[in-house]
PDB file of N, CA and C in Angstrom:
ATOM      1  N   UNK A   1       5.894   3.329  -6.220  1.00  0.00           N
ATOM      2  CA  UNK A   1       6.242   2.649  -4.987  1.00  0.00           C
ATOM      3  C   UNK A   1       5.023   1.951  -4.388  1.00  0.00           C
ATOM      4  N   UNK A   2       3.644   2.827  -4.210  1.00  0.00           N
ATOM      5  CA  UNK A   2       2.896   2.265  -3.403  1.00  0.00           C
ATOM      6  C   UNK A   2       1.975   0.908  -5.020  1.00  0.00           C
ATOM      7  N   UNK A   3       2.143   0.829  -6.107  1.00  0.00           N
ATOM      8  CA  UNK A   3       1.576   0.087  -6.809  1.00  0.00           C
ATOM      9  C   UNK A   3       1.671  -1.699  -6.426  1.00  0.00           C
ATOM     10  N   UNK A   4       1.259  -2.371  -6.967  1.00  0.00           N
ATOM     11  CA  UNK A   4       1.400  -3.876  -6.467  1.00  0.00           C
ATOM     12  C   UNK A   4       2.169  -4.389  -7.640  1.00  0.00           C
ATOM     13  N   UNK A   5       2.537  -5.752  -7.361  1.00  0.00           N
ATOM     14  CA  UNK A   5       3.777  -6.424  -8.197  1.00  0.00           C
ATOM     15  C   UNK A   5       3.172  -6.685  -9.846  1.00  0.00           C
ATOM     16  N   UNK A   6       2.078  -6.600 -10.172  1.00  0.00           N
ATOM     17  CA  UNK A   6       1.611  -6.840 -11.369  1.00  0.00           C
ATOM     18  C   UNK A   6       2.149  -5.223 -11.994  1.00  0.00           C
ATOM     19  N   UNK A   7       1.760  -3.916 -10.969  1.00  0.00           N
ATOM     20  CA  UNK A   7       2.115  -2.504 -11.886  1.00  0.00           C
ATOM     21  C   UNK A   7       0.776  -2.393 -12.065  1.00  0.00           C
ATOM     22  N   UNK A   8      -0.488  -2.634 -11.472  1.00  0.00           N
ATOM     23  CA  UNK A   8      -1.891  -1.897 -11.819  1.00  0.00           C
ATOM     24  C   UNK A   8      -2.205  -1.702 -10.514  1.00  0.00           C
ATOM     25  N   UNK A   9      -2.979  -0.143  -9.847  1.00  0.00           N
ATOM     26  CA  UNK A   9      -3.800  -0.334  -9.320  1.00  0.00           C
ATOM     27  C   UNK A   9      -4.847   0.316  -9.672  1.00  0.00           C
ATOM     28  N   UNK A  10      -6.031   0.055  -8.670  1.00  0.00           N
ATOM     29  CA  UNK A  10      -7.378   0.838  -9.311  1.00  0.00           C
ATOM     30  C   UNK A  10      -7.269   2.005  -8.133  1.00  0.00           C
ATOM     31  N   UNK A  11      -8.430   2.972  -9.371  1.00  0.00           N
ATOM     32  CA  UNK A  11      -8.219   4.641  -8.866  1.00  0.00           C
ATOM     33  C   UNK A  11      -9.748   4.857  -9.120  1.00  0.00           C
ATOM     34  N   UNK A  12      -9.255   5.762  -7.828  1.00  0.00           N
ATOM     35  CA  UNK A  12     -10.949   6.686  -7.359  1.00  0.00           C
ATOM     36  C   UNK A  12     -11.258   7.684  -8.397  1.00  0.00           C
ATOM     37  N   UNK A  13     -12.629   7.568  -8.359  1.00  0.00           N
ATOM     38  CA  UNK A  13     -13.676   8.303  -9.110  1.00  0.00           C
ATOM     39  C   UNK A  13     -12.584   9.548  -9.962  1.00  0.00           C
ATOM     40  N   UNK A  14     -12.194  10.564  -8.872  1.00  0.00           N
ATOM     41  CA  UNK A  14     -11.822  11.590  -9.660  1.00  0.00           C
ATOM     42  C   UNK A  14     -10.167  11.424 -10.571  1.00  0.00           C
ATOM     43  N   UNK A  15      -9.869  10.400  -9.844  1.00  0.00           N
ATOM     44  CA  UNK A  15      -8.781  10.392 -10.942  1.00  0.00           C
ATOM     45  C   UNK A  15      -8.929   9.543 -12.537  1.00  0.00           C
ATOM     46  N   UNK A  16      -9.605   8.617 -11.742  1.00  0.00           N
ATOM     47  CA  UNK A  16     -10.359   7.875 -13.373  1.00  0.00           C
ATOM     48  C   UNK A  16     -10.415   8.340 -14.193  1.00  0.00           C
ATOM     49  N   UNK A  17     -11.548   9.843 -13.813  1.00  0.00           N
ATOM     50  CA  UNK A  17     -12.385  10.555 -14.925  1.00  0.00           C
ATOM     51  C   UNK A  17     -11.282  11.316 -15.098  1.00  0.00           C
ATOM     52  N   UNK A  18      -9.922  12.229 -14.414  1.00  0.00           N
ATOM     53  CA  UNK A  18      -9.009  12.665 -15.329  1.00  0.00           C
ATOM     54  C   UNK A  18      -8.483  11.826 -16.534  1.00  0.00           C
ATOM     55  N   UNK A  19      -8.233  10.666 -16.009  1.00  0.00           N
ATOM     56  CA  UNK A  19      -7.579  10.111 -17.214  1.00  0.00           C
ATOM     57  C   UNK A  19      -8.324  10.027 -18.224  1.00  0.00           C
ATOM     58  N   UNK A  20      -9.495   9.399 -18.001  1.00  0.00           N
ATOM     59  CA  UNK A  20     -10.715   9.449 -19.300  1.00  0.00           C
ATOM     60  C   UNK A  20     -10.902  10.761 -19.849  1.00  0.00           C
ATOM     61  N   UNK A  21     -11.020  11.671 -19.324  1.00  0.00           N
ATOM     62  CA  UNK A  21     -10.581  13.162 -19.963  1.00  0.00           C
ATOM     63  C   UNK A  21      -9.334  13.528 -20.834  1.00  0.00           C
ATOM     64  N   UNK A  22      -8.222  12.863 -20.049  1.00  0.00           N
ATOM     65  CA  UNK A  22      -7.372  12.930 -21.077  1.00  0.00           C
ATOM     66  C   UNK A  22      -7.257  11.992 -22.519  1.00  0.00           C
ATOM     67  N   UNK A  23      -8.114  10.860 -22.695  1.00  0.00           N
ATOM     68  CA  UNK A  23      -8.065  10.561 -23.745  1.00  0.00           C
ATOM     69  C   UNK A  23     -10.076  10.540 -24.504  1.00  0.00           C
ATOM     70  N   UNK A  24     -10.448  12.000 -23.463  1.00  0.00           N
ATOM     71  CA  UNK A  24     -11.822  12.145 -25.049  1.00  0.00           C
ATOM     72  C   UNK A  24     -12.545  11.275 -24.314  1.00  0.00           C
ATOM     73  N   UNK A  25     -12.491  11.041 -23.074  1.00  0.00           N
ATOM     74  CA  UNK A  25     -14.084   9.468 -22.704  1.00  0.00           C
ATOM     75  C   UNK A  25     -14.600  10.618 -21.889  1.00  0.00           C
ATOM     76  N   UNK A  26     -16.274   9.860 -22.013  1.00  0.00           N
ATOM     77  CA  UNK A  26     -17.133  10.756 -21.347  1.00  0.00           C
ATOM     78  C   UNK A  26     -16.737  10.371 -19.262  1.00  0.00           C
ATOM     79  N   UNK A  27     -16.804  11.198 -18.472  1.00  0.00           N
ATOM     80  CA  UNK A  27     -16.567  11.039 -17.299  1.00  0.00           C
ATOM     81  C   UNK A  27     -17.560   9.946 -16.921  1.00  0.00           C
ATOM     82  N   UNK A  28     -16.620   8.928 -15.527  1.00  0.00           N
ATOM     83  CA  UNK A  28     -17.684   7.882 -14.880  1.00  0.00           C
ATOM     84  C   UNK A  28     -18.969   8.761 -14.099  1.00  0.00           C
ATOM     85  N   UNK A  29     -20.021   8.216 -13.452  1.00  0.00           N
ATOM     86  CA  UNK A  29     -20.501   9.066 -12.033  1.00  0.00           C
ATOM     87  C   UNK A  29     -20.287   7.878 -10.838  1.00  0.00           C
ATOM     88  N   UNK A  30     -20.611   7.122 -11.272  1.00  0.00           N
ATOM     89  CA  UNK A  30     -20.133   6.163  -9.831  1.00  0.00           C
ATOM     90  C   UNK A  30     -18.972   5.535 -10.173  1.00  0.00           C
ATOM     91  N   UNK A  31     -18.405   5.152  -8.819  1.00  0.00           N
ATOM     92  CA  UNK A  31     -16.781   4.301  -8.455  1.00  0.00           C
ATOM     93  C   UNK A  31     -17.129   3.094  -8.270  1.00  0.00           C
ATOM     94  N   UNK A  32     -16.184   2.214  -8.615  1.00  0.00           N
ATOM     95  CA  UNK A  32     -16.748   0.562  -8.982  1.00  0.00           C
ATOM     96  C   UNK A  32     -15.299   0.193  -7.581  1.00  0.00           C
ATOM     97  N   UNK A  33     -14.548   1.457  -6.721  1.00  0.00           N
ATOM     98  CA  UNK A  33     -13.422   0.708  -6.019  1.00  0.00           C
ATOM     99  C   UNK A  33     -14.434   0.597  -4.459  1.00  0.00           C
ATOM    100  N   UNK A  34     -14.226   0.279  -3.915  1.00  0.00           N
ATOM    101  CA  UNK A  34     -14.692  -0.034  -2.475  1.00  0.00           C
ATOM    102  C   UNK A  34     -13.792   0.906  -1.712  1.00  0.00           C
ATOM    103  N   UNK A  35     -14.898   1.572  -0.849  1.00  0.00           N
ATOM    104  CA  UNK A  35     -14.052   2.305   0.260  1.00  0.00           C
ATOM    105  C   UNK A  35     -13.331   1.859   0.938  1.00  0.00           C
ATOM    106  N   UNK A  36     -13.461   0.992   1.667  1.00  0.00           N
ATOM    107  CA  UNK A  36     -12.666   0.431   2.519  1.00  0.00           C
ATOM    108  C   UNK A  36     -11.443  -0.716   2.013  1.00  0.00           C
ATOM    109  N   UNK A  37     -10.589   0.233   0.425  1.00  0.00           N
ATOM    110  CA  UNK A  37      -9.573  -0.185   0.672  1.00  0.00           C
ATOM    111  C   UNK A  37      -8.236   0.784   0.385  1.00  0.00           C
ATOM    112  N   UNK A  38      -8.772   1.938   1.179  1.00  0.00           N
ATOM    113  CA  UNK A  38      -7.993   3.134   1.497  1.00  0.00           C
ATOM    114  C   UNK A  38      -7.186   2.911   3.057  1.00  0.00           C
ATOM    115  N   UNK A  39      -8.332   2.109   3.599  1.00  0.00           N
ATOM    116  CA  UNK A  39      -8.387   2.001   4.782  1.00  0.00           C
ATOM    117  C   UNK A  39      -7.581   0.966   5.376  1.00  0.00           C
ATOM    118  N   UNK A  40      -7.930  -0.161   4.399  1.00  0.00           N
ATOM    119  CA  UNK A  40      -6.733  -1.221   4.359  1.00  0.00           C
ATOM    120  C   UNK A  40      -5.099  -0.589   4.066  1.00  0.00           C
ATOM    121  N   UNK A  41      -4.981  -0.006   3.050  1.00  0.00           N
ATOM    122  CA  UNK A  41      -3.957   0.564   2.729  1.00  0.00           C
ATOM    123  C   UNK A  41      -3.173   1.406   3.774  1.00  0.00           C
ATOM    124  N   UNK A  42      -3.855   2.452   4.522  1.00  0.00           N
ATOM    125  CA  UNK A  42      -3.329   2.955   5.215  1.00  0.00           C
ATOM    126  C   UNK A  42      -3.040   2.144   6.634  1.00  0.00           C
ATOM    127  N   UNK A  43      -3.619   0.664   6.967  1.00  0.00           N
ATOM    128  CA  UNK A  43      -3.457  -0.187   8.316  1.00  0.00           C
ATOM    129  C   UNK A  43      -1.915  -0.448   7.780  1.00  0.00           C
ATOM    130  N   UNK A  44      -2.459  -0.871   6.250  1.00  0.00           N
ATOM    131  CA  UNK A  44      -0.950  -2.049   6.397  1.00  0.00           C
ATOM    132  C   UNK A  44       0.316  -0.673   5.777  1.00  0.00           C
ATOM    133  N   UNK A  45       0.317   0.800   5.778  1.00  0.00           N
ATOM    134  CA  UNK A  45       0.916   1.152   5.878  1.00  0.00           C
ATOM    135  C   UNK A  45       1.539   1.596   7.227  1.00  0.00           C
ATOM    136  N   UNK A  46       0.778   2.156   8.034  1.00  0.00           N
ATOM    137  CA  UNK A  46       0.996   2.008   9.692  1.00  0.00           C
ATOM    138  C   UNK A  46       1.682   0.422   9.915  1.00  0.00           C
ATOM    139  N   UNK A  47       1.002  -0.507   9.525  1.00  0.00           N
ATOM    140  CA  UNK A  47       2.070  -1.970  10.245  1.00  0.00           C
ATOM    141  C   UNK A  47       3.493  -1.461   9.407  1.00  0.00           C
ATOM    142  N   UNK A  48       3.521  -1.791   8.236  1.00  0.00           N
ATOM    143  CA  UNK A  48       5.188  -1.423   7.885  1.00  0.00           C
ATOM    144  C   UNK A  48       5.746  -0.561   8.447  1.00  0.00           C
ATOM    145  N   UNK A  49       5.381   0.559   8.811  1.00  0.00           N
ATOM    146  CA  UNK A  49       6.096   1.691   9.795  1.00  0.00           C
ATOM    147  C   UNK A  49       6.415   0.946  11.185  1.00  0.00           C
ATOM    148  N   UNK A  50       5.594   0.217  11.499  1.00  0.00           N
ATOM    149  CA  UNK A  50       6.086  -0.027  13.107  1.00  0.00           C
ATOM    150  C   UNK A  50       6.858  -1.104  12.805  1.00  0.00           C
ATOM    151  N   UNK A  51       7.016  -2.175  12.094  1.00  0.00           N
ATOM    152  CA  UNK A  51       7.868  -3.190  11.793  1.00  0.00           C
ATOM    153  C   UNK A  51       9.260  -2.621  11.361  1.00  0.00           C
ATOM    154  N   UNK A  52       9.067  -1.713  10.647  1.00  0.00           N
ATOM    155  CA  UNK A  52      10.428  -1.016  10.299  1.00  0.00           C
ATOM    156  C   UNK A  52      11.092  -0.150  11.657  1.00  0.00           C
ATOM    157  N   UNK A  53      10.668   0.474  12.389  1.00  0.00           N
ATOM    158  CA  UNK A  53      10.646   0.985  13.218  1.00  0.00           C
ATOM    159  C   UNK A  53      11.336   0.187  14.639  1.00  0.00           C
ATOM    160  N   UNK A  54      10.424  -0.962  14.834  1.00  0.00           N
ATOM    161  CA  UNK A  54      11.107  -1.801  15.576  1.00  0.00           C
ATOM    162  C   UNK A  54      12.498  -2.803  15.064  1.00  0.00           C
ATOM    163  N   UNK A  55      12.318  -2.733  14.180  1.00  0.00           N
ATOM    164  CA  UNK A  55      13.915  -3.269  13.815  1.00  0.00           C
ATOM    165  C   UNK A  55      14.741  -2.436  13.785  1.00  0.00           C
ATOM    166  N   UNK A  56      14.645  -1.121  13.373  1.00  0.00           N
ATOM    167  CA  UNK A  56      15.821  -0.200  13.896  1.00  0.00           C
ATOM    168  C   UNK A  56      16.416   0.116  15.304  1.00  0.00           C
ATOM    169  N   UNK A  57      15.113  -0.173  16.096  1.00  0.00           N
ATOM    170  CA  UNK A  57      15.242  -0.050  17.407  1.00  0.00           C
ATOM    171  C   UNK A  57      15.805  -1.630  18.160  1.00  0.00           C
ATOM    172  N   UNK A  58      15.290  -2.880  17.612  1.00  0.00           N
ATOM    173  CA  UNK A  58      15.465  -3.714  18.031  1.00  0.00           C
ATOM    174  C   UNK A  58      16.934  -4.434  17.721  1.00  0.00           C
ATOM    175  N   UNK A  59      17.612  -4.060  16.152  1.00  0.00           N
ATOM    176  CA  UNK A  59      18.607  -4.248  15.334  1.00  0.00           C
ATOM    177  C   UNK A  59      19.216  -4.965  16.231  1.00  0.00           C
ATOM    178  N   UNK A  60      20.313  -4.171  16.407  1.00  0.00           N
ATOM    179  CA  UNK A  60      20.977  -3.590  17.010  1.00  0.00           C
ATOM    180  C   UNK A  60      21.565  -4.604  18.425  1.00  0.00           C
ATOM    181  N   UNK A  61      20.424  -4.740  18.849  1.00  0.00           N
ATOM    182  CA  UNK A  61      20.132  -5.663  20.336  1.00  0.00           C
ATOM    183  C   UNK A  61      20.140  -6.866  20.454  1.00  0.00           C
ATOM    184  N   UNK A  62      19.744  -7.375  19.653  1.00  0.00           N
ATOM    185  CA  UNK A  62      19.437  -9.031  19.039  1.00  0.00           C
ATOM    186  C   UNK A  62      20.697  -9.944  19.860  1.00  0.00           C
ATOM    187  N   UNK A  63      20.250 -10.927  20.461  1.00  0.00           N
ATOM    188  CA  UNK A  63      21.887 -11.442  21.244  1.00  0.00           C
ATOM    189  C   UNK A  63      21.869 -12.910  20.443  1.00  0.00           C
ATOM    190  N   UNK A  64      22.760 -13.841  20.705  1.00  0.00           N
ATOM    191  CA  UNK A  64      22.561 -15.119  19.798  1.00  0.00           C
ATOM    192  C   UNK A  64      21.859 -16.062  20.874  1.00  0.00           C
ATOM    193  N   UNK A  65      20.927 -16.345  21.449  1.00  0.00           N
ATOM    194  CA  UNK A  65      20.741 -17.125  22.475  1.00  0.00           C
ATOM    195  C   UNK A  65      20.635 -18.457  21.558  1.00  0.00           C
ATOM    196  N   UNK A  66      19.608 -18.307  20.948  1.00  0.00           N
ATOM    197  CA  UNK A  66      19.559 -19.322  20.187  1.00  0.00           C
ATOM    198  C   UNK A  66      19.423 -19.511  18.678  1.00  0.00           C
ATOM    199  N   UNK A  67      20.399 -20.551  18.586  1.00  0.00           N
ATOM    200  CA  UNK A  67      21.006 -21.041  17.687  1.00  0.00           C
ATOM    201  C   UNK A  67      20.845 -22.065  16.772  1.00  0.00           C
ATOM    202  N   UNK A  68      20.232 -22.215  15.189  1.00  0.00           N
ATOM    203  CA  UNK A  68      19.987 -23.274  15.042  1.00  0.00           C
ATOM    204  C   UNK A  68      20.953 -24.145  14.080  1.00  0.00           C
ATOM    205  N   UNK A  69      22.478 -24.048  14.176  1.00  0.00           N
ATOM    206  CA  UNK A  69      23.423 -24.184  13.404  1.00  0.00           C
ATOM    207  C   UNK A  69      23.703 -26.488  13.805  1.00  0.00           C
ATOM    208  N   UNK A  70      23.211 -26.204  14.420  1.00  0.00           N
ATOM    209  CA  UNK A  70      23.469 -27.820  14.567  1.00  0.00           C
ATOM    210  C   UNK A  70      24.017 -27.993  15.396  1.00  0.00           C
TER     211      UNK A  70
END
């Protein structure tokens, strides 16, 4: 769910080196991902929550004032 439309994302240090463990590679010691995009991840998961959130709340309410049917 949380992957991007290609189906890759990149993974922190310790999961890397599981996988490289599981196929026989010697473990990384440094992470080539940038911290701060955990951080991103979790903003733009907080925005989807409140966007979703307000449309359940807002749904509902919506009146037709305006109209752009011609």
């Amino acid at each position: 769910k949380g992957l991007p439309r290609g189906g890759w994302t990149e993974l922190d240090l310790a999961q890397t080196n599981y996988l490289r463990g599981l196929v026989e590679l010697p473990p990384e010691t440094s992470s080539k991902v940038a911290v701060e995009k955990d951080r991103r991840r979790m903003k733009a998961n907080q925005i989807r929550r409140a966007v979703k959130r307000h449309s359940q709340i807002a749904g509902g309410r919506r009146s037709g004032g305006r109209n752009n049917n011609g």
